[in-house]
PDB file of N, CA and C in Angstrom:
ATOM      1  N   UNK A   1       0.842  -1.172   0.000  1.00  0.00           N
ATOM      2  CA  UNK A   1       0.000   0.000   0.000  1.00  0.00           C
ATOM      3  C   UNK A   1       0.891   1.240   0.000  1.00  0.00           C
ATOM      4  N   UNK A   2       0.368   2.027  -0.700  1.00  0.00           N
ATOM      5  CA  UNK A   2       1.039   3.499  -0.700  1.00  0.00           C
ATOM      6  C   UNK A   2       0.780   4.495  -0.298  1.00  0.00           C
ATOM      7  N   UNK A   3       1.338   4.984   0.605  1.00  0.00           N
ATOM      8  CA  UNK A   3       0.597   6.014   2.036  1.00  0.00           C
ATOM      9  C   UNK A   3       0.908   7.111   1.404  1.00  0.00           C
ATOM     10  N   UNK A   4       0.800   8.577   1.325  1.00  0.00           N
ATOM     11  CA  UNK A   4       0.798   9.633   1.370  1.00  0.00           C
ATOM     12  C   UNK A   4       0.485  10.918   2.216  1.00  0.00           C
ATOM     13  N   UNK A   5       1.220  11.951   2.291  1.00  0.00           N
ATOM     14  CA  UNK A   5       0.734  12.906   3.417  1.00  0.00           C
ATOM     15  C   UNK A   5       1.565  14.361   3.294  1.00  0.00           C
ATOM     16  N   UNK A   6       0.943  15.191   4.033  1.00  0.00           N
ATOM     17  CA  UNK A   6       1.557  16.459   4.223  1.00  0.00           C
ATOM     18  C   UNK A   6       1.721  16.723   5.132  1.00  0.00           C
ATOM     19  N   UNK A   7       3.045  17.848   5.629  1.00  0.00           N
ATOM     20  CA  UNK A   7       3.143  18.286   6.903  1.00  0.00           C
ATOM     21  C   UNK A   7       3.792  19.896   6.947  1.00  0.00           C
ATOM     22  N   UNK A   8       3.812  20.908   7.700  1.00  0.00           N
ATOM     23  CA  UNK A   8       4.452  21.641   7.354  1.00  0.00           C
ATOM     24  C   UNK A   8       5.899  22.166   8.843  1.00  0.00           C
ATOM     25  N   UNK A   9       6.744  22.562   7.674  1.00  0.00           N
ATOM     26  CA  UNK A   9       8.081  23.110   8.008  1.00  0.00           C
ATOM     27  C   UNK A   9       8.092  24.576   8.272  1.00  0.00           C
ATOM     28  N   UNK A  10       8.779  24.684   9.540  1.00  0.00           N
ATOM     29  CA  UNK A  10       8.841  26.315   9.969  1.00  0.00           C
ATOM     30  C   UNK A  10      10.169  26.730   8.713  1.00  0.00           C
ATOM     31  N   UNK A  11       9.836  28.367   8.238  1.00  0.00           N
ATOM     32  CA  UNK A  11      10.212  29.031   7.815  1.00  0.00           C
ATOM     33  C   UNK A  11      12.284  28.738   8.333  1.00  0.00           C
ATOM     34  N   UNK A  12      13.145  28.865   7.474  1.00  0.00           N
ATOM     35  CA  UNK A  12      14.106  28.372   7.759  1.00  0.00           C
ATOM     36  C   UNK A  12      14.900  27.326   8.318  1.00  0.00           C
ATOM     37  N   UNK A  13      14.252  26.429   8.432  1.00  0.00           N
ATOM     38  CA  UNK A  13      14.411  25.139   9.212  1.00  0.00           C
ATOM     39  C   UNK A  13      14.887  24.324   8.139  1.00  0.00           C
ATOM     40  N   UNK A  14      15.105  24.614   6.933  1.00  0.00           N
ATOM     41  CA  UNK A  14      15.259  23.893   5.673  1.00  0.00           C
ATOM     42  C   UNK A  14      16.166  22.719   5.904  1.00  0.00           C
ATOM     43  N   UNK A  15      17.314  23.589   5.944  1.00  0.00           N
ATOM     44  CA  UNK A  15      18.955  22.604   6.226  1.00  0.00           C
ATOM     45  C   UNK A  15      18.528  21.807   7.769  1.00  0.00           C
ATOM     46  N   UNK A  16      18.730  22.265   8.266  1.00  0.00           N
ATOM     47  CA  UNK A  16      18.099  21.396   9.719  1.00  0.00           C
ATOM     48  C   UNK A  16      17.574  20.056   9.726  1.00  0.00           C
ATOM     49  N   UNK A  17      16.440  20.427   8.967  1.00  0.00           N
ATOM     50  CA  UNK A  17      15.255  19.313   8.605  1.00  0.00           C
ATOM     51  C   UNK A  17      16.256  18.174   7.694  1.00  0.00           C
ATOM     52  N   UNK A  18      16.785  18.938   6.362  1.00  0.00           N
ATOM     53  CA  UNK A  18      17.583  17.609   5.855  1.00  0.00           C
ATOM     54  C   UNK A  18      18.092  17.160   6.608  1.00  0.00           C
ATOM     55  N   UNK A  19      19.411  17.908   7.393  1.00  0.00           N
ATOM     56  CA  UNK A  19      20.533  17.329   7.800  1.00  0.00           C
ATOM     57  C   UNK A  19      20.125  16.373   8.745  1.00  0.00           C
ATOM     58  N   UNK A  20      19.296  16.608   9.688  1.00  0.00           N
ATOM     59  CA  UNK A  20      18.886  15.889  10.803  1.00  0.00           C
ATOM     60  C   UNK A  20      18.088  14.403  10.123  1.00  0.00           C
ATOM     61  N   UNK A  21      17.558  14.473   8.758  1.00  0.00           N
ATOM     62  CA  UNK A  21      16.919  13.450   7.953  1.00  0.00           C
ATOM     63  C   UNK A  21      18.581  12.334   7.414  1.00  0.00           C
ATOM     64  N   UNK A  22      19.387  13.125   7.272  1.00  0.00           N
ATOM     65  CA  UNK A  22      20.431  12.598   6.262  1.00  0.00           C
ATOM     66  C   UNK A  22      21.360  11.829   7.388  1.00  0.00           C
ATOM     67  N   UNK A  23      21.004  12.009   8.768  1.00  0.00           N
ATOM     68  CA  UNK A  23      21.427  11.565   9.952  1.00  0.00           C
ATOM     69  C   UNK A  23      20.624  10.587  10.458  1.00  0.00           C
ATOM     70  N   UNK A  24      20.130  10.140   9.999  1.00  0.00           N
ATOM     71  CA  UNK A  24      18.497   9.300  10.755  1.00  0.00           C
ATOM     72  C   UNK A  24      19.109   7.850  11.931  1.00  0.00           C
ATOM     73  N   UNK A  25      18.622   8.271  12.943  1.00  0.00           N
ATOM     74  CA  UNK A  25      18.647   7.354  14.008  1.00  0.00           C
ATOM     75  C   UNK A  25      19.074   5.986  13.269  1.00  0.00           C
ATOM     76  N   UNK A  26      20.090   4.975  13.360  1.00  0.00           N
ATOM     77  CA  UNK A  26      19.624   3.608  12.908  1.00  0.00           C
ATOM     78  C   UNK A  26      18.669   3.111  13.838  1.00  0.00           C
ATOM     79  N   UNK A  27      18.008   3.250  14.644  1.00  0.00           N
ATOM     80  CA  UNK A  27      16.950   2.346  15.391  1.00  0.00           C
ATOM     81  C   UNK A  27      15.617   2.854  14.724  1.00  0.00           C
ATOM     82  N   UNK A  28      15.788   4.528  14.106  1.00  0.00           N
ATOM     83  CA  UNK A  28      14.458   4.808  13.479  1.00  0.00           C
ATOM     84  C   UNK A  28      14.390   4.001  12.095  1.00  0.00           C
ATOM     85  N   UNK A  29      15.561   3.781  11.472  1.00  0.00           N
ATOM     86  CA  UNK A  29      15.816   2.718   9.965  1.00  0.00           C
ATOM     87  C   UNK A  29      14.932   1.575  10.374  1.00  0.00           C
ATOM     88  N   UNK A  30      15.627   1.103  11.562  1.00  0.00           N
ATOM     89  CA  UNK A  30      15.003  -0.328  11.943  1.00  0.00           C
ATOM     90  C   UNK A  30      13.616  -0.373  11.822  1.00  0.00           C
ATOM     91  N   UNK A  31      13.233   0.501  13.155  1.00  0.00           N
ATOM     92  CA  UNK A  31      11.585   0.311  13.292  1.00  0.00           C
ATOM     93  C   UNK A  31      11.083   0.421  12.216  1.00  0.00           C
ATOM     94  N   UNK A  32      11.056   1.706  10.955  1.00  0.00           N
ATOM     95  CA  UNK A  32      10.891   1.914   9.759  1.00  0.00           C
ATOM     96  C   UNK A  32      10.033   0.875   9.295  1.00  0.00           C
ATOM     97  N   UNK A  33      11.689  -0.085   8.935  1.00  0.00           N
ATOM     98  CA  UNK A  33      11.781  -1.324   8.003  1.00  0.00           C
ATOM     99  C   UNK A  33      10.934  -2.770   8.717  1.00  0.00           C
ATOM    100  N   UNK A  34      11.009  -3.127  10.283  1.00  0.00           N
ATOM    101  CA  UNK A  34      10.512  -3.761  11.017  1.00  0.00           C
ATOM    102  C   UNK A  34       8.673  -3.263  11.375  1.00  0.00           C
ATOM    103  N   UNK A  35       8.143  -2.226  10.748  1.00  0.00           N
ATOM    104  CA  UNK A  35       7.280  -2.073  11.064  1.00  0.00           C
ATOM    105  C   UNK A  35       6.230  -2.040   9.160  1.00  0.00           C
ATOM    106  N   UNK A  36       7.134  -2.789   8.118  1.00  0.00           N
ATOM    107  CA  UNK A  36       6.372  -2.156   7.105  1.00  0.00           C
ATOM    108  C   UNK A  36       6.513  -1.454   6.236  1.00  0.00           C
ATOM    109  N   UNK A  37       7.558  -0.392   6.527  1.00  0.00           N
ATOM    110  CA  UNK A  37       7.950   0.811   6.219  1.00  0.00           C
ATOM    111  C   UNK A  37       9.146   0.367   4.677  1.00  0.00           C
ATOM    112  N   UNK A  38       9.333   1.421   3.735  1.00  0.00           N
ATOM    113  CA  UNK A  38       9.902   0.765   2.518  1.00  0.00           C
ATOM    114  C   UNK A  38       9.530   2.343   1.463  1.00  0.00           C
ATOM    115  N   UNK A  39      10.560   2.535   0.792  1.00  0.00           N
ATOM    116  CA  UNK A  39      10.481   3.397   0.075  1.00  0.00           C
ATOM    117  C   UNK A  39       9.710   4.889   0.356  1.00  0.00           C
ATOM    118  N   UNK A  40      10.988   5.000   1.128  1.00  0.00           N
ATOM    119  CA  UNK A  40      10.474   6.159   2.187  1.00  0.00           C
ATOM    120  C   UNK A  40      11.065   7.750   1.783  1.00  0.00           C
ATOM    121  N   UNK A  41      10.216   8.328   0.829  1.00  0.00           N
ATOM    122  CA  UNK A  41      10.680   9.960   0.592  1.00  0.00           C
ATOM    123  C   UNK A  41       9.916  10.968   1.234  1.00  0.00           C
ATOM    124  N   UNK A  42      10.508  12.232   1.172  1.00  0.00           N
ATOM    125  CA  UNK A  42      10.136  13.442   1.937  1.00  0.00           C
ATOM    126  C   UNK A  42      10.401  14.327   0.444  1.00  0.00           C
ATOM    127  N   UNK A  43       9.684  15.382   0.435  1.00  0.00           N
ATOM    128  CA  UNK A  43      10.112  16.195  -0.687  1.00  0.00           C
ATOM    129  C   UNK A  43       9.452  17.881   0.085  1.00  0.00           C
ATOM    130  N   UNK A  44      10.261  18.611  -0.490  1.00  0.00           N
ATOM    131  CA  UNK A  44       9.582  20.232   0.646  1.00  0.00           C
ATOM    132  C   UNK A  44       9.197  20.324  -0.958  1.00  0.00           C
ATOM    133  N   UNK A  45       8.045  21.531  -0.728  1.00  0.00           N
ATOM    134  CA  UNK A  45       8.054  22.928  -2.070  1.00  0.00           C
ATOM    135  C   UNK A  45       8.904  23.862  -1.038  1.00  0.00           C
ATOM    136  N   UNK A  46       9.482  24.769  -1.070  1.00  0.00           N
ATOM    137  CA  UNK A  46       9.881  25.947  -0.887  1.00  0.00           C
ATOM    138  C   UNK A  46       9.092  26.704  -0.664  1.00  0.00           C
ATOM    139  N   UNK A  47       8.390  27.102  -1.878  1.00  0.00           N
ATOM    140  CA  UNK A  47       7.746  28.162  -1.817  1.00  0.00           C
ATOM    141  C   UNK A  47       6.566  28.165  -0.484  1.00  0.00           C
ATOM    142  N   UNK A  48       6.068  26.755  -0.081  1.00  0.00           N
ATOM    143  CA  UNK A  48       4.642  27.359   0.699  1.00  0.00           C
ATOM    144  C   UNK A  48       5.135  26.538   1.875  1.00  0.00           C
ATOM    145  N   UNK A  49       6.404  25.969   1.713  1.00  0.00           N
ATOM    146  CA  UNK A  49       7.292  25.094   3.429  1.00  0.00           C
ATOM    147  C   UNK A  49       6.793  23.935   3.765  1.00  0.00           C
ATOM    148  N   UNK A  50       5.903  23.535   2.348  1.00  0.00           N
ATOM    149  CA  UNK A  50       5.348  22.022   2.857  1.00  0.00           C
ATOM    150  C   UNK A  50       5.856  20.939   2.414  1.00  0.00           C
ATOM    151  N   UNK A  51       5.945  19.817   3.294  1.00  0.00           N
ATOM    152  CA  UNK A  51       6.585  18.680   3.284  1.00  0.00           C
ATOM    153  C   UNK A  51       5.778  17.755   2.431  1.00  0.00           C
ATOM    154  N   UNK A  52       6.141  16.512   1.641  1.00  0.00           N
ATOM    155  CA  UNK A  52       5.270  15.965   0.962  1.00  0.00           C
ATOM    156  C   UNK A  52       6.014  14.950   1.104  1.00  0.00           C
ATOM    157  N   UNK A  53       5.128  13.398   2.120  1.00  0.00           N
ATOM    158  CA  UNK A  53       5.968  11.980   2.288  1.00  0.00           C
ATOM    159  C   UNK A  53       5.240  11.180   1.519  1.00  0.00           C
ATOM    160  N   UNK A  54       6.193  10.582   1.349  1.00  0.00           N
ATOM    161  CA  UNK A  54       5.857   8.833   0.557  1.00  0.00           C
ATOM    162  C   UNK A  54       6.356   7.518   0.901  1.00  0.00           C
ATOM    163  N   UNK A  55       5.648   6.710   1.504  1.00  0.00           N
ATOM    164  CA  UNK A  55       5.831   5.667   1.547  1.00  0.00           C
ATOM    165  C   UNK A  55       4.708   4.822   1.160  1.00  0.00           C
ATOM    166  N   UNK A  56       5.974   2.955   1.113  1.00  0.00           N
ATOM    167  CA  UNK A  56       5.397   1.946   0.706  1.00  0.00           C
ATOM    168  C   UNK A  56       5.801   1.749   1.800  1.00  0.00           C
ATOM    169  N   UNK A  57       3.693   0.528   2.840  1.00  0.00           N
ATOM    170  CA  UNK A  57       3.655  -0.008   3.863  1.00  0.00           C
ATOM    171  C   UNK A  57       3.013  -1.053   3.655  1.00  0.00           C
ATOM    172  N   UNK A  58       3.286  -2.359   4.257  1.00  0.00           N
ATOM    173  CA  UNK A  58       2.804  -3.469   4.117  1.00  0.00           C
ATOM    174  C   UNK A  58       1.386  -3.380   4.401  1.00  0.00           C
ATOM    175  N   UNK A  59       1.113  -2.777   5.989  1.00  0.00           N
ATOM    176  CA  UNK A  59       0.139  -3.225   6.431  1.00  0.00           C
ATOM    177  C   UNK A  59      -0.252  -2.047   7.376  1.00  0.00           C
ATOM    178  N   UNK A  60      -1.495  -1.457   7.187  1.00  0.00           N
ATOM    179  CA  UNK A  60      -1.847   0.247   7.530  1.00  0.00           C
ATOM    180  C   UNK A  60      -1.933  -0.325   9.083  1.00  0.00           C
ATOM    181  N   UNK A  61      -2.816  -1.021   9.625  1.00  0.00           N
ATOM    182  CA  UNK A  61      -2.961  -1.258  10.951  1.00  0.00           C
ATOM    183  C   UNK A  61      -1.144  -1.735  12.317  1.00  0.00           C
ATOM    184  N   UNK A  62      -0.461  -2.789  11.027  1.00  0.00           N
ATOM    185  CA  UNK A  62       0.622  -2.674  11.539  1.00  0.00           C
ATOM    186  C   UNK A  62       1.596  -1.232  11.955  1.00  0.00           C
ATOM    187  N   UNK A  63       1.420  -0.241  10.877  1.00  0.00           N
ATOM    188  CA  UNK A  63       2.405   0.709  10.402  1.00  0.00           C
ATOM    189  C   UNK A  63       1.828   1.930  11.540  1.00  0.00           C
ATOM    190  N   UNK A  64       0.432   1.579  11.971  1.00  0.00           N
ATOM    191  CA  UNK A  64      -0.346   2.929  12.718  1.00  0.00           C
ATOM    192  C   UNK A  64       0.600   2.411  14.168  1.00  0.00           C
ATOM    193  N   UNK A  65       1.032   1.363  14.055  1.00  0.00           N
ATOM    194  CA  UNK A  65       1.816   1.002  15.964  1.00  0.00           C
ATOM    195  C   UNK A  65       2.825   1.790  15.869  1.00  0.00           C
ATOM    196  N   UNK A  66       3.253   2.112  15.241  1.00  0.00           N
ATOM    197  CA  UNK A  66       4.557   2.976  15.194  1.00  0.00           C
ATOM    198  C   UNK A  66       4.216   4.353  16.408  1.00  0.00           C
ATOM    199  N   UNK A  67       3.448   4.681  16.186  1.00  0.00           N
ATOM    200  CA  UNK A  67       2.932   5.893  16.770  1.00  0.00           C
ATOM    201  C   UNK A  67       3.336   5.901  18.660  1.00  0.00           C
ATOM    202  N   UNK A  68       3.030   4.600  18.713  1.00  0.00           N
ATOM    203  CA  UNK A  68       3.474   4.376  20.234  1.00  0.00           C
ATOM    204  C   UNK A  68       4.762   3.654  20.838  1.00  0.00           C
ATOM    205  N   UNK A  69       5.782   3.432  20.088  1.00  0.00           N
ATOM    206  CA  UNK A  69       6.770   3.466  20.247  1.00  0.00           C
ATOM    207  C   UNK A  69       7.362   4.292  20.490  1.00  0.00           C
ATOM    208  N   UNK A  70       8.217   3.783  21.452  1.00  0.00           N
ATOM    209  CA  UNK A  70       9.374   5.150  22.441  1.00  0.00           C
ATOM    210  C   UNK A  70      10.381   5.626  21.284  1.00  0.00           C
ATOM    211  N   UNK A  71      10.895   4.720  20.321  1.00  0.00           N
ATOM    212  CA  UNK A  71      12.160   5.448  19.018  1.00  0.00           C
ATOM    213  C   UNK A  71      11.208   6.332  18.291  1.00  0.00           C
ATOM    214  N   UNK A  72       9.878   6.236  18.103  1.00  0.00           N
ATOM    215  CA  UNK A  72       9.400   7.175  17.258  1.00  0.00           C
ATOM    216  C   UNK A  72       9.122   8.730  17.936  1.00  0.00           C
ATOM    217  N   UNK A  73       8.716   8.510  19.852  1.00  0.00           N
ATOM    218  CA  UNK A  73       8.024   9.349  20.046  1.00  0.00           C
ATOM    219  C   UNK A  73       9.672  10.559  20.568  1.00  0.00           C
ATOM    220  N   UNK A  74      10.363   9.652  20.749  1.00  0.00           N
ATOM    221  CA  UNK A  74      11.633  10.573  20.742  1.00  0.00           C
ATOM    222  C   UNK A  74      12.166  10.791  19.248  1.00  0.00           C
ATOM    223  N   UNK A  75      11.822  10.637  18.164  1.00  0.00           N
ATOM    224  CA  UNK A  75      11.980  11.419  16.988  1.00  0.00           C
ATOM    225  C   UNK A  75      11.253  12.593  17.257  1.00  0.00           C
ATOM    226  N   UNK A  76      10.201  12.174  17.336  1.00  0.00           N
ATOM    227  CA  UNK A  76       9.000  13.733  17.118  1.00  0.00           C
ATOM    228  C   UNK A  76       9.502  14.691  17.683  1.00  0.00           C
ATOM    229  N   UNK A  77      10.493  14.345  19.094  1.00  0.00           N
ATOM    230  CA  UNK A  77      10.580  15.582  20.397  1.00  0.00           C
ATOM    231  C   UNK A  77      11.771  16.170  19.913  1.00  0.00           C
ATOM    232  N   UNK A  78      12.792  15.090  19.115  1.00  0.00           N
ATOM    233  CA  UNK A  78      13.630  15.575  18.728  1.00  0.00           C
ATOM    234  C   UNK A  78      13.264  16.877  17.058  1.00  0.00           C
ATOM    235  N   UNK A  79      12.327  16.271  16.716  1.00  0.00           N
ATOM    236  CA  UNK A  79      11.761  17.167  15.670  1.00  0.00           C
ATOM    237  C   UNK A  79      10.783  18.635  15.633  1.00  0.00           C
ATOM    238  N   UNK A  80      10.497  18.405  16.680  1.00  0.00           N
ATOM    239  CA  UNK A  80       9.384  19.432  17.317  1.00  0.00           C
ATOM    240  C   UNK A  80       9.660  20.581  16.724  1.00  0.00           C
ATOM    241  N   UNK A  81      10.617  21.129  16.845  1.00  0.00           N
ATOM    242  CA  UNK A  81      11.368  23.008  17.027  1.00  0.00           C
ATOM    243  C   UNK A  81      11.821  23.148  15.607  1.00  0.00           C
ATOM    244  N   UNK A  82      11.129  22.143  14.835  1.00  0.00           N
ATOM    245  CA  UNK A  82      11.225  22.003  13.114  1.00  0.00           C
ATOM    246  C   UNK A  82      10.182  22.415  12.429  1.00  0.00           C
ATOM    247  N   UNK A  83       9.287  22.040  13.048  1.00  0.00           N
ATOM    248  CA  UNK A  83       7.822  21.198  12.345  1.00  0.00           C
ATOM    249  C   UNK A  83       6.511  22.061  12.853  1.00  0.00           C
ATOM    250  N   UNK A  84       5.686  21.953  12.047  1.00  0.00           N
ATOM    251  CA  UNK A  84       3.993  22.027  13.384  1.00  0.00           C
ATOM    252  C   UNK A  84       3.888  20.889  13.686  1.00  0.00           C
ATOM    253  N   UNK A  85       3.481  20.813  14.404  1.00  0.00           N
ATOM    254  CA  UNK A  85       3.363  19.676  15.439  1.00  0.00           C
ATOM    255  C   UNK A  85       1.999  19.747  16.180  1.00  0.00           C
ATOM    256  N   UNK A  86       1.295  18.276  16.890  1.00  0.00           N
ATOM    257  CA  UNK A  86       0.126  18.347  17.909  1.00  0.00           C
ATOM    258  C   UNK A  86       0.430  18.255  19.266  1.00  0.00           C
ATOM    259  N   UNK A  87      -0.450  18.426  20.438  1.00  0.00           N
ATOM    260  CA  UNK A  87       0.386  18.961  21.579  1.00  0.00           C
ATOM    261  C   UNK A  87       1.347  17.408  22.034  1.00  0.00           C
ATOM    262  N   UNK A  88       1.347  16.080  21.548  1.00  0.00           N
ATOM    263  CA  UNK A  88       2.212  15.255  21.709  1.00  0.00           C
ATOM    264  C   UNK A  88       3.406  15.650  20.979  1.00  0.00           C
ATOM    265  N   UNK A  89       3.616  16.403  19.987  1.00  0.00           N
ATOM    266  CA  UNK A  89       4.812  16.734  19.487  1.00  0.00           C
ATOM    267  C   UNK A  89       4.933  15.466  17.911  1.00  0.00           C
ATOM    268  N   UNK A  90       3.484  15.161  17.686  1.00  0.00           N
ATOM    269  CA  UNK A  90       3.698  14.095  16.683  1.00  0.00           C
ATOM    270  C   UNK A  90       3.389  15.166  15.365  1.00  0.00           C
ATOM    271  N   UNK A  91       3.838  15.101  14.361  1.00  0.00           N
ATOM    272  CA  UNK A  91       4.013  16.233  13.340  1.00  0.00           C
ATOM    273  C   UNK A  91       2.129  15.788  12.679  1.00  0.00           C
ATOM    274  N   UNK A  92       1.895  17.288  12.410  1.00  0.00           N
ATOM    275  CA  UNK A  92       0.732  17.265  11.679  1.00  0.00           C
ATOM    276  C   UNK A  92       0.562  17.511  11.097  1.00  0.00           C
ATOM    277  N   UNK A  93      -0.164  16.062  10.789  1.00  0.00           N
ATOM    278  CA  UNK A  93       0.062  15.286   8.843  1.00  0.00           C
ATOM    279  C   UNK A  93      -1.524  15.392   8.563  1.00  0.00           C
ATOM    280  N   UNK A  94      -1.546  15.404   7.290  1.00  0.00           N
ATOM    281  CA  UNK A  94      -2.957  15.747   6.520  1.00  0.00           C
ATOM    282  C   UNK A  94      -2.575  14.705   5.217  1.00  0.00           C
ATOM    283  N   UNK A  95      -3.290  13.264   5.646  1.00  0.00           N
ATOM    284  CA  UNK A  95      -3.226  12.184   4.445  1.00  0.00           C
ATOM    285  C   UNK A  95      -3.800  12.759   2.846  1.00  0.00           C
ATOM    286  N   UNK A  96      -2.811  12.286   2.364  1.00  0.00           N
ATOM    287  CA  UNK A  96      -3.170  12.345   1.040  1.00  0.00           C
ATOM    288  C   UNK A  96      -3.801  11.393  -0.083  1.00  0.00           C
ATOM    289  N   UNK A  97      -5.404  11.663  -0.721  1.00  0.00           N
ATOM    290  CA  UNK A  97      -5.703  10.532  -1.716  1.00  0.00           C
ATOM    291  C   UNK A  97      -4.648  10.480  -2.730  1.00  0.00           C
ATOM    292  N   UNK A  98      -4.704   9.673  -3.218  1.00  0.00           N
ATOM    293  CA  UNK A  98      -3.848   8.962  -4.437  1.00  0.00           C
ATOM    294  C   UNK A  98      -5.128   8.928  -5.595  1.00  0.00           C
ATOM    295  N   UNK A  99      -5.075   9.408  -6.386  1.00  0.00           N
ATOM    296  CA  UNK A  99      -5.691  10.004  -7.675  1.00  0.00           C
ATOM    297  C   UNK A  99      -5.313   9.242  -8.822  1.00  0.00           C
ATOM    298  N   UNK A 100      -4.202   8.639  -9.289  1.00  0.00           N
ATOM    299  CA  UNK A 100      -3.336   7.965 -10.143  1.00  0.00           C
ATOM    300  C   UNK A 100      -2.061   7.539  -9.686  1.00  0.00           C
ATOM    301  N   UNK A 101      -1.971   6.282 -10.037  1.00  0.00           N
ATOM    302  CA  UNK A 101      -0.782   5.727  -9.878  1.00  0.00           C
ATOM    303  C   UNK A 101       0.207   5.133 -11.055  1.00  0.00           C
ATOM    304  N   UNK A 102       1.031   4.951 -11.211  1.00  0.00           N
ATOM    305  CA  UNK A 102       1.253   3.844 -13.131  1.00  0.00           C
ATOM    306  C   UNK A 102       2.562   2.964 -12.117  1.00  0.00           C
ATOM    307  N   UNK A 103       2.771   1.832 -12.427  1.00  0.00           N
ATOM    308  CA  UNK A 103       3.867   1.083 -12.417  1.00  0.00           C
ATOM    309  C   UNK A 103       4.771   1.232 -13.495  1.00  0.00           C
TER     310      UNK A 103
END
């Protein structure tokens, strides 16, 4: 299945956001990959600071446990002072339909 979503990035946080992405926890790789997780991009526009993810997940009900894991919820805290965020500090995402796809 192919998940989609948006999130948005505070104004200058650009480099941050990569660098801290281009650094990624190996335990967040793990859970990632151990939870489903597979072909995993981020893309910003610039212009309006929004984030646009993509992933391939095995299994939506498996992939929603992530949420309560301690490696994820210390990503978020570590991400917080990046991102909008909800008052858990989990970034807020606005799913995206999928309209067309092609292999």
């Amino acid at each position: 299945m192919i998940k989609a979503f948006k999130m948005k990035l505070y104004p200058g946080c650009e480099k941050e956001y990569e660098q801290r992405h281009q650094q990624l926890w190996p335990e967040m790789k793990e859970m990632i990959h151990e939870y489903g997780g597979k072909a995993y991009s981020i893309f910003l526009d610039r212009e309006t600071m929004t984030l646009f993810a993509y992933i391939e997940i095995e299994d939506p009900k498996r992939w929603a446990q992530t949420a309560d894991l301690p490696i994820n919820r210390k990503w978020w805290d570590y991400m917080a002072d990046l991102m909008e965020t909800n008052p858990d500090h989990s970034p807020v995402c606005i799913d995206l339909d999928m309209v067309f796809h092609l292999d």
